[in-house]
PDB file of N, CA and C in Angstrom:
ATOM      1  N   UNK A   1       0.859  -1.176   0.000  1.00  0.00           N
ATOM      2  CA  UNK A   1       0.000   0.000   0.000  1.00  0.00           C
ATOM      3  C   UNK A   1       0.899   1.232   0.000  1.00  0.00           C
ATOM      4  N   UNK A   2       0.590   2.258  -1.085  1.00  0.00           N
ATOM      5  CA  UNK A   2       1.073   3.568  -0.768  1.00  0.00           C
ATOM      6  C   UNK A   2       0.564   4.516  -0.088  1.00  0.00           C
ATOM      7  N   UNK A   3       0.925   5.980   0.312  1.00  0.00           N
ATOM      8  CA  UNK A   3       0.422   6.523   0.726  1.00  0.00           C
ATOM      9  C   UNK A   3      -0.772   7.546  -0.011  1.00  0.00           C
ATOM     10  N   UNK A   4      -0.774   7.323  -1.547  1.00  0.00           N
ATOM     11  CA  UNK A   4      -1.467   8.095  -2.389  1.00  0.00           C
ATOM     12  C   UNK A   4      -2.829   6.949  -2.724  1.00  0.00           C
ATOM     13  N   UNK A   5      -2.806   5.979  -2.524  1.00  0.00           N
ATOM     14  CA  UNK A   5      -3.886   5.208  -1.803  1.00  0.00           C
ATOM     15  C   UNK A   5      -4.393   5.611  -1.121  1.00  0.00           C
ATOM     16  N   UNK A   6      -3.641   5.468   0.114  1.00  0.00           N
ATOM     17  CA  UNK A   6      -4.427   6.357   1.803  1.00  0.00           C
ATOM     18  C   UNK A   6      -5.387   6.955   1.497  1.00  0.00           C
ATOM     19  N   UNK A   7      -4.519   8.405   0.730  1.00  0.00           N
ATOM     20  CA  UNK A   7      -4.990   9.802   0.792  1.00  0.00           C
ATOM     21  C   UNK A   7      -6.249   9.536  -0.551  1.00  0.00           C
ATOM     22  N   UNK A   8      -5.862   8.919  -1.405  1.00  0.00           N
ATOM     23  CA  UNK A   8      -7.535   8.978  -2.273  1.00  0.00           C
ATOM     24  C   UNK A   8      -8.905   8.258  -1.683  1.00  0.00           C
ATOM     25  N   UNK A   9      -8.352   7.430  -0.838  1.00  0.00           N
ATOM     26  CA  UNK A   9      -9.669   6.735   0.039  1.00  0.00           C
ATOM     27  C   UNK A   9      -9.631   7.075   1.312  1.00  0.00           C
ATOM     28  N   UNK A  10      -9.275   8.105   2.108  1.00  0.00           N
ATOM     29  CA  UNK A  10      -9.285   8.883   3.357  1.00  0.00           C
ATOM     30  C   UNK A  10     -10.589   8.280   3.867  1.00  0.00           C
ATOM     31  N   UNK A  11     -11.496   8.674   3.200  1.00  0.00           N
ATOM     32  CA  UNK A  11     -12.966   8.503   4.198  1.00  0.00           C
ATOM     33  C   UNK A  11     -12.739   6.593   5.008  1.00  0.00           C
ATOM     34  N   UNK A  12     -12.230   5.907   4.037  1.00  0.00           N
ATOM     35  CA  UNK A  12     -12.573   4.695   4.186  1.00  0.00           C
ATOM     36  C   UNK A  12     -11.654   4.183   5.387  1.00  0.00           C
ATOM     37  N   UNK A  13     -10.123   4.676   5.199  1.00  0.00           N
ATOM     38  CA  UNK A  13      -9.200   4.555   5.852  1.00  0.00           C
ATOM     39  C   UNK A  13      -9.239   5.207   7.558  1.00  0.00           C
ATOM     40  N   UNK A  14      -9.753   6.533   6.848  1.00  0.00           N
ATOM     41  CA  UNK A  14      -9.830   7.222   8.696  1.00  0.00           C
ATOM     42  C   UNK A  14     -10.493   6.305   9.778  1.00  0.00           C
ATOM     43  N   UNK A  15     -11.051   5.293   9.640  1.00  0.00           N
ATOM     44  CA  UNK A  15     -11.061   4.934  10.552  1.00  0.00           C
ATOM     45  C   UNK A  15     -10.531   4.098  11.127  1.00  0.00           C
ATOM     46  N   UNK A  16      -9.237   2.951  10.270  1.00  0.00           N
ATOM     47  CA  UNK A  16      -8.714   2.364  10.365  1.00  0.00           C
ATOM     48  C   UNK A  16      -7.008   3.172  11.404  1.00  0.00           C
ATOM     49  N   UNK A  17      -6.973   4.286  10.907  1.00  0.00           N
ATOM     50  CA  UNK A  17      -6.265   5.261  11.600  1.00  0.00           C
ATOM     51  C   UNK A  17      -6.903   5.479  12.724  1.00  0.00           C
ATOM     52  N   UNK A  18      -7.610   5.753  13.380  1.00  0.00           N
ATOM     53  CA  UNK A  18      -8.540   5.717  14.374  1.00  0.00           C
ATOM     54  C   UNK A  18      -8.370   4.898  15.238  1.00  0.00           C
ATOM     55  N   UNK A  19      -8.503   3.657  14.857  1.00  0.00           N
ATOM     56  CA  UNK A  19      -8.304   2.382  15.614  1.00  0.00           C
ATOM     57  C   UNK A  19      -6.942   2.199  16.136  1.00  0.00           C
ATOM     58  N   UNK A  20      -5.762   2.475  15.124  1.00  0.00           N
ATOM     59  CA  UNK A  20      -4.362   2.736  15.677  1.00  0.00           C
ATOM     60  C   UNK A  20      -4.198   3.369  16.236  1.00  0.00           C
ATOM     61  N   UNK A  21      -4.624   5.217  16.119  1.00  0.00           N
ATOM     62  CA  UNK A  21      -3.925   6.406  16.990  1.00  0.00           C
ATOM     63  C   UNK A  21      -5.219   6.301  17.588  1.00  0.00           C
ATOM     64  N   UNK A  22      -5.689   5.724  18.786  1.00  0.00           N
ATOM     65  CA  UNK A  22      -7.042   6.357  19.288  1.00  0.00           C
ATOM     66  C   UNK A  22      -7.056   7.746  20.113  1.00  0.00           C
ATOM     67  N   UNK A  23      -5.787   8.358  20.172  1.00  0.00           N
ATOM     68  CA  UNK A  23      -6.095   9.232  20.727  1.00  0.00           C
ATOM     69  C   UNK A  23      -6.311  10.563  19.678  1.00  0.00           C
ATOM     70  N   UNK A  24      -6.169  10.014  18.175  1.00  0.00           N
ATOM     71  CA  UNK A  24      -6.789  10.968  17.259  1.00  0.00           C
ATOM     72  C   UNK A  24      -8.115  11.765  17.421  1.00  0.00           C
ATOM     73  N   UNK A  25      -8.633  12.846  17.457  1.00  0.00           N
ATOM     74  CA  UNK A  25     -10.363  12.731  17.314  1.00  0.00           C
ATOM     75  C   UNK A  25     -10.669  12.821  16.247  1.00  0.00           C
ATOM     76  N   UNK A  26     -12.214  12.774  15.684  1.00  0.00           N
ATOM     77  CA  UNK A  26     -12.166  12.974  14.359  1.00  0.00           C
ATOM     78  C   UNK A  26     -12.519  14.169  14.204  1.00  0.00           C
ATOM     79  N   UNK A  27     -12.494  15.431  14.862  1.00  0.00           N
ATOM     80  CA  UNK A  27     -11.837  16.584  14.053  1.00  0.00           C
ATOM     81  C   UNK A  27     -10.531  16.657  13.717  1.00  0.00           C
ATOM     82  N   UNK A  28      -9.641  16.069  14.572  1.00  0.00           N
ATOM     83  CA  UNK A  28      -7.975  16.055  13.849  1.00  0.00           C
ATOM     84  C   UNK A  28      -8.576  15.085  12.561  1.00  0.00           C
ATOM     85  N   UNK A  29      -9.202  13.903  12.537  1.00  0.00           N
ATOM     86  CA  UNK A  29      -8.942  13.123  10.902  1.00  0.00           C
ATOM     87  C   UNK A  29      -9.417  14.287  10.131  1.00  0.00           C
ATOM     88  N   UNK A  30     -10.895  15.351  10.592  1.00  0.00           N
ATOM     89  CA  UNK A  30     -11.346  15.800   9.258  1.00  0.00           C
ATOM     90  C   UNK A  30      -9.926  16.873   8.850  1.00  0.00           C
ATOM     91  N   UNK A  31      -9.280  17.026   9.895  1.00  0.00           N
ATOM     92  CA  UNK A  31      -8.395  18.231   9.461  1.00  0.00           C
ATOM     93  C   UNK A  31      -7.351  17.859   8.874  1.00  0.00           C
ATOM     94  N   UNK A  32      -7.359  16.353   8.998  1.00  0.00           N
ATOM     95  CA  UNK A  32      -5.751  15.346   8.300  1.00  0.00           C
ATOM     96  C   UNK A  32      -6.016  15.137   6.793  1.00  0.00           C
ATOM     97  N   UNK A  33      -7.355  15.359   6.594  1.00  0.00           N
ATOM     98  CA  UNK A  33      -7.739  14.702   5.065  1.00  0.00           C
ATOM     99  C   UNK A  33      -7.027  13.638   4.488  1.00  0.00           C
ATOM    100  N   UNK A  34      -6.043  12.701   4.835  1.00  0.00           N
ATOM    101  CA  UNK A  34      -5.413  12.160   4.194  1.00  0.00           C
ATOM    102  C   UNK A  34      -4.097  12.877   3.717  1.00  0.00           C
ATOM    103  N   UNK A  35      -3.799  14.214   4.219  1.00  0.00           N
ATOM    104  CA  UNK A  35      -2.346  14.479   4.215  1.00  0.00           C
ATOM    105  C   UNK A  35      -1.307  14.043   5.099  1.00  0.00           C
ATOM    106  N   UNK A  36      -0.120  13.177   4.560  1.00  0.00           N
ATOM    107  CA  UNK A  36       0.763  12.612   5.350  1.00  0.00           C
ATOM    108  C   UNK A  36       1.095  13.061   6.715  1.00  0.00           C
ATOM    109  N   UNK A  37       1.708  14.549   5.839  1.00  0.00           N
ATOM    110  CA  UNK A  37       2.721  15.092   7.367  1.00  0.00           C
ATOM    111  C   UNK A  37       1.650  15.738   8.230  1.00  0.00           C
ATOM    112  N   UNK A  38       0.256  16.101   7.790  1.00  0.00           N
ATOM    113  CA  UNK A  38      -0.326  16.476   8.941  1.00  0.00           C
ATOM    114  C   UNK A  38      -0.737  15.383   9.974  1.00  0.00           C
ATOM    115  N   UNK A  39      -1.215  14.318   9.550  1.00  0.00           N
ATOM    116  CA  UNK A  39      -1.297  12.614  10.343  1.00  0.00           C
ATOM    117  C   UNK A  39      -0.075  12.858  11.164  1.00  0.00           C
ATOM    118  N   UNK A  40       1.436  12.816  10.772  1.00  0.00           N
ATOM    119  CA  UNK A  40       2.474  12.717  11.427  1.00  0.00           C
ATOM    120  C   UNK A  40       2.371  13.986  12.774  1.00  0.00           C
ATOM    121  N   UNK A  41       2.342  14.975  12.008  1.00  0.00           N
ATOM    122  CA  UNK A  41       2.002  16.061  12.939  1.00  0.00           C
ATOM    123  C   UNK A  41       1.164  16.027  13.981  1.00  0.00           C
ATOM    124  N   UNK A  42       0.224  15.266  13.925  1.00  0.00           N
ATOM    125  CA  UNK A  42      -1.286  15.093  15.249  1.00  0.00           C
ATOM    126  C   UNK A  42      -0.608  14.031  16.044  1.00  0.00           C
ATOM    127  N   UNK A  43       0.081  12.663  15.780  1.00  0.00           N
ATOM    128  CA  UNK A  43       0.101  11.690  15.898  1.00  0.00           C
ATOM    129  C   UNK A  43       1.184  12.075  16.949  1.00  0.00           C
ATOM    130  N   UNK A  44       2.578  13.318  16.552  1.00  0.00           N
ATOM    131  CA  UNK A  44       3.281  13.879  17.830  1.00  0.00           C
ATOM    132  C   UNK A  44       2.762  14.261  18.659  1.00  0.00           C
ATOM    133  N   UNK A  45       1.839  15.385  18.483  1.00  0.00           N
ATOM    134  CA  UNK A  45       0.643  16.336  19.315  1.00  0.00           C
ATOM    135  C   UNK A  45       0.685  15.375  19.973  1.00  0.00           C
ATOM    136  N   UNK A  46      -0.419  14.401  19.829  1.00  0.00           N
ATOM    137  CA  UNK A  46      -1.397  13.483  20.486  1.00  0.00           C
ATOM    138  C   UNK A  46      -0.337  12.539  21.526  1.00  0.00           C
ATOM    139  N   UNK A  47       0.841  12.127  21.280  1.00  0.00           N
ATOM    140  CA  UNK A  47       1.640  11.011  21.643  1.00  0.00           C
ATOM    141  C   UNK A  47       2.230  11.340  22.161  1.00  0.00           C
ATOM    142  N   UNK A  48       3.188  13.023  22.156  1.00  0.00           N
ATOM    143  CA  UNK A  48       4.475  13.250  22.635  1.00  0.00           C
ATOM    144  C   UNK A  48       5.306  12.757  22.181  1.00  0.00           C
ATOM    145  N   UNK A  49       5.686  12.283  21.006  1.00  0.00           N
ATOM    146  CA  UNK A  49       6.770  11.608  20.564  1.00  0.00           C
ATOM    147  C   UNK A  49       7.354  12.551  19.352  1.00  0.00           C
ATOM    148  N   UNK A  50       8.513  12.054  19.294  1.00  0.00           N
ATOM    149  CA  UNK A  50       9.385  12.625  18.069  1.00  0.00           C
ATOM    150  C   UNK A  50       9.012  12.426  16.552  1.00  0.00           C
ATOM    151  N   UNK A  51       9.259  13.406  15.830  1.00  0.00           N
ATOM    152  CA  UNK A  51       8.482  13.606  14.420  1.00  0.00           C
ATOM    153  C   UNK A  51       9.147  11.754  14.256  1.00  0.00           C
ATOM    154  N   UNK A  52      10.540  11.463  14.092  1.00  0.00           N
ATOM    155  CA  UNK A  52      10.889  10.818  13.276  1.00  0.00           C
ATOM    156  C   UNK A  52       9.992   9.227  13.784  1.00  0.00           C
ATOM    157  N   UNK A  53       9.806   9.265  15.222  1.00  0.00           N
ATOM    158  CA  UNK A  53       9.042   8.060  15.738  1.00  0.00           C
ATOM    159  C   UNK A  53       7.944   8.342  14.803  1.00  0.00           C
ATOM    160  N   UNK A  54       7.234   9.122  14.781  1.00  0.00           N
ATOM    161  CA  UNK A  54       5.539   9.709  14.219  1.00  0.00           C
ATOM    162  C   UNK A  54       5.688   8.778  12.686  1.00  0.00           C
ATOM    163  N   UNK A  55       6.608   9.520  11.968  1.00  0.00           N
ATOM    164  CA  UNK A  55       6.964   8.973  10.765  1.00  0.00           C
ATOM    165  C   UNK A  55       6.982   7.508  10.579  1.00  0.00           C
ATOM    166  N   UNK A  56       7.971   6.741  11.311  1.00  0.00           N
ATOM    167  CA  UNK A  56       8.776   5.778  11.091  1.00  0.00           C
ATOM    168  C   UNK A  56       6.784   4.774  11.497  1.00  0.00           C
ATOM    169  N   UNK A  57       6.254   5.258  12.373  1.00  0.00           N
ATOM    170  CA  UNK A  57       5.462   4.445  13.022  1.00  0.00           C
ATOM    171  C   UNK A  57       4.077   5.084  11.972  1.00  0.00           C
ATOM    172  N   UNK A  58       3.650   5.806  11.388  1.00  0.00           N
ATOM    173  CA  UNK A  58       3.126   5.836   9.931  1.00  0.00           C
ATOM    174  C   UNK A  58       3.353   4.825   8.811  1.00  0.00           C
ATOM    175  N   UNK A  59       4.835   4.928   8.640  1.00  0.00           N
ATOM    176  CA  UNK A  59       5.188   4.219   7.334  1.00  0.00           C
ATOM    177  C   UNK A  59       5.240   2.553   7.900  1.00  0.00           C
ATOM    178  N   UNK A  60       5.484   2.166   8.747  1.00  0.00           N
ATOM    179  CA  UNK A  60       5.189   0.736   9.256  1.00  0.00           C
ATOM    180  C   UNK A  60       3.489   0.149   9.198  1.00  0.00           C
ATOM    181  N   UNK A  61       2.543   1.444   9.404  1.00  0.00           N
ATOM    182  CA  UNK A  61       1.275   0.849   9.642  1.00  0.00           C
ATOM    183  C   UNK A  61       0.739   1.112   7.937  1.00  0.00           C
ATOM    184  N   UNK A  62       1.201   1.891   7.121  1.00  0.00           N
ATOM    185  CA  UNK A  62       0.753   1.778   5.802  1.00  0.00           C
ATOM    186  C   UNK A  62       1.549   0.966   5.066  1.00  0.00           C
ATOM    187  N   UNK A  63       2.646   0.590   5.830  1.00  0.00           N
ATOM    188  CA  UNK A  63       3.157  -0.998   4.780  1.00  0.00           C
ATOM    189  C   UNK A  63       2.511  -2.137   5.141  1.00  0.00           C
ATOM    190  N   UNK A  64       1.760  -2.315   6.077  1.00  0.00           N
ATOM    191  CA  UNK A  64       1.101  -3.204   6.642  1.00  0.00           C
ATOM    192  C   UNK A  64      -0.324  -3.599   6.257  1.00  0.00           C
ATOM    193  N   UNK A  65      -0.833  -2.698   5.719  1.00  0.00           N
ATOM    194  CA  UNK A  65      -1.847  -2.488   5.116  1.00  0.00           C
ATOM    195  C   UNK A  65      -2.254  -3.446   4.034  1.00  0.00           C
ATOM    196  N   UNK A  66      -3.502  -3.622   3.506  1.00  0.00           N
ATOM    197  CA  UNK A  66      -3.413  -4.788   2.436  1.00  0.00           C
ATOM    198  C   UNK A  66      -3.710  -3.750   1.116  1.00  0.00           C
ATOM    199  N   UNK A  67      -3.253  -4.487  -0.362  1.00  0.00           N
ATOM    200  CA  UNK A  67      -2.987  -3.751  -1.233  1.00  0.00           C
ATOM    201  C   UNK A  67      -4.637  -3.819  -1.836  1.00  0.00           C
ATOM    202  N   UNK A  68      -5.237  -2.776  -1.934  1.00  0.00           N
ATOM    203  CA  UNK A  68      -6.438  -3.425  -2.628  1.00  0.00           C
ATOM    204  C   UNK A  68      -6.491  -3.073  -4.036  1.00  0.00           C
ATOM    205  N   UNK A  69      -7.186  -4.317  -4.611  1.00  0.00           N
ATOM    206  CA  UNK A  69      -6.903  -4.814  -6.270  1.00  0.00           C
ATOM    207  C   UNK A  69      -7.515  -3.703  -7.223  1.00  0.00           C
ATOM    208  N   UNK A  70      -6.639  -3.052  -8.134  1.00  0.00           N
ATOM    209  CA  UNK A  70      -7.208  -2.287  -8.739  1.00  0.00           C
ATOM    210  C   UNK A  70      -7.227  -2.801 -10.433  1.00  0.00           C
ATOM    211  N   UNK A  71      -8.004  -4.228 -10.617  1.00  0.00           N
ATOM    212  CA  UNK A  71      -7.747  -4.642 -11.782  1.00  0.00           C
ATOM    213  C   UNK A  71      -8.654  -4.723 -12.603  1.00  0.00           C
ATOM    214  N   UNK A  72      -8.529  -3.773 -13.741  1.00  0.00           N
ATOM    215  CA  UNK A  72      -9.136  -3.163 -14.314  1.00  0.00           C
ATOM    216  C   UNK A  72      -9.849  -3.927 -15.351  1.00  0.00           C
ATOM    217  N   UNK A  73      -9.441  -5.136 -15.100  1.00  0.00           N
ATOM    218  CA  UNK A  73      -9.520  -6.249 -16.471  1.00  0.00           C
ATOM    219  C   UNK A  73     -11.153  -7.137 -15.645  1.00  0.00           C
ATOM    220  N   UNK A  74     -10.718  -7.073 -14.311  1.00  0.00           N
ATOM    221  CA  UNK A  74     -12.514  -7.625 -14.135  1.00  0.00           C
ATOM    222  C   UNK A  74     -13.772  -6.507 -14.338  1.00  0.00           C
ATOM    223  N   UNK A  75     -13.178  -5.108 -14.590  1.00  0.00           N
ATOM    224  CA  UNK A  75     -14.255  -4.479 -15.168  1.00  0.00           C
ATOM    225  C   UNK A  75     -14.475  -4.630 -16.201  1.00  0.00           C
ATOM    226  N   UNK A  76     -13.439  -4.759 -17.447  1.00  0.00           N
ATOM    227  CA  UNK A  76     -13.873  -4.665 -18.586  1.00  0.00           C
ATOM    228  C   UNK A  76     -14.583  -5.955 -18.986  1.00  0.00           C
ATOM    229  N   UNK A  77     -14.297  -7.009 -18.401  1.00  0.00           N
ATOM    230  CA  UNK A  77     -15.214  -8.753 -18.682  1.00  0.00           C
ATOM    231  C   UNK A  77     -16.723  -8.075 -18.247  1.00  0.00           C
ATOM    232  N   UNK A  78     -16.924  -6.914 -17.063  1.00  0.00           N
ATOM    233  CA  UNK A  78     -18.394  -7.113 -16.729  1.00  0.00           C
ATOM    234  C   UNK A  78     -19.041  -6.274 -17.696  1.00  0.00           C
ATOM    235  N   UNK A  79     -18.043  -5.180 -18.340  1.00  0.00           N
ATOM    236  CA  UNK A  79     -18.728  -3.918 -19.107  1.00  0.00           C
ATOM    237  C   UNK A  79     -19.618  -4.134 -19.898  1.00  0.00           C
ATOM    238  N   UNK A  80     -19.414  -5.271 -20.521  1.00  0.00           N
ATOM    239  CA  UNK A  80     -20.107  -5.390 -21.893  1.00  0.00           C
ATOM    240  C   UNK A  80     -21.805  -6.769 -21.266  1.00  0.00           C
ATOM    241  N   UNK A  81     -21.898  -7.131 -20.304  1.00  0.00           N
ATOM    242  CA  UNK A  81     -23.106  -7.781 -19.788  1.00  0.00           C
ATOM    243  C   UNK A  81     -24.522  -6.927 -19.561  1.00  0.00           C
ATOM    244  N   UNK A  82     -25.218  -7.328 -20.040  1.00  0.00           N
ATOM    245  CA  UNK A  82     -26.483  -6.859 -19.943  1.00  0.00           C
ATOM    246  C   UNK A  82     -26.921  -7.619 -18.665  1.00  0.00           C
TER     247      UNK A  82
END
């Protein structure tokens, strides 16, 4: 999973972020939209920890993530079904 994933499916994801940082609220998610360094930024706020922990512990939970299939080839088999 990348992070330009994340950020195009925010709605779906914020809450999966949620569940990790619970001490997020969801006015910090609406204000994170799916921008990296602001996530990193709340995630210090919220934690007390160092940007580079914030970071390092971001990029561990979005590699962790499952990749979801963007294959374009089971749309085109359904396109043409009535």
């Amino acid at each position: 999973m990348n992070w330009e994933q994340v950020e195009g499916k925010w709605k779906q994801y914020s809450g999966k972020v949620r569940e990790k940082w619970g001490k997020l609220t969801d006015s910090d998610l609406q204000v994170i939209r799916g921008n990296r360094d602001q996530l990193i930024g709340k995630i210090q706020e919220r934690y007390g920890i160092a940007k580079q922990e914030a970071q390092r512990q971001v990029d561990e939970y979005i590699s962790s993530l499952p990749v979801e299939s963007t294959d374009r080839s089971d749309k085109a088999r359904g396109a043409g079904r009535s």
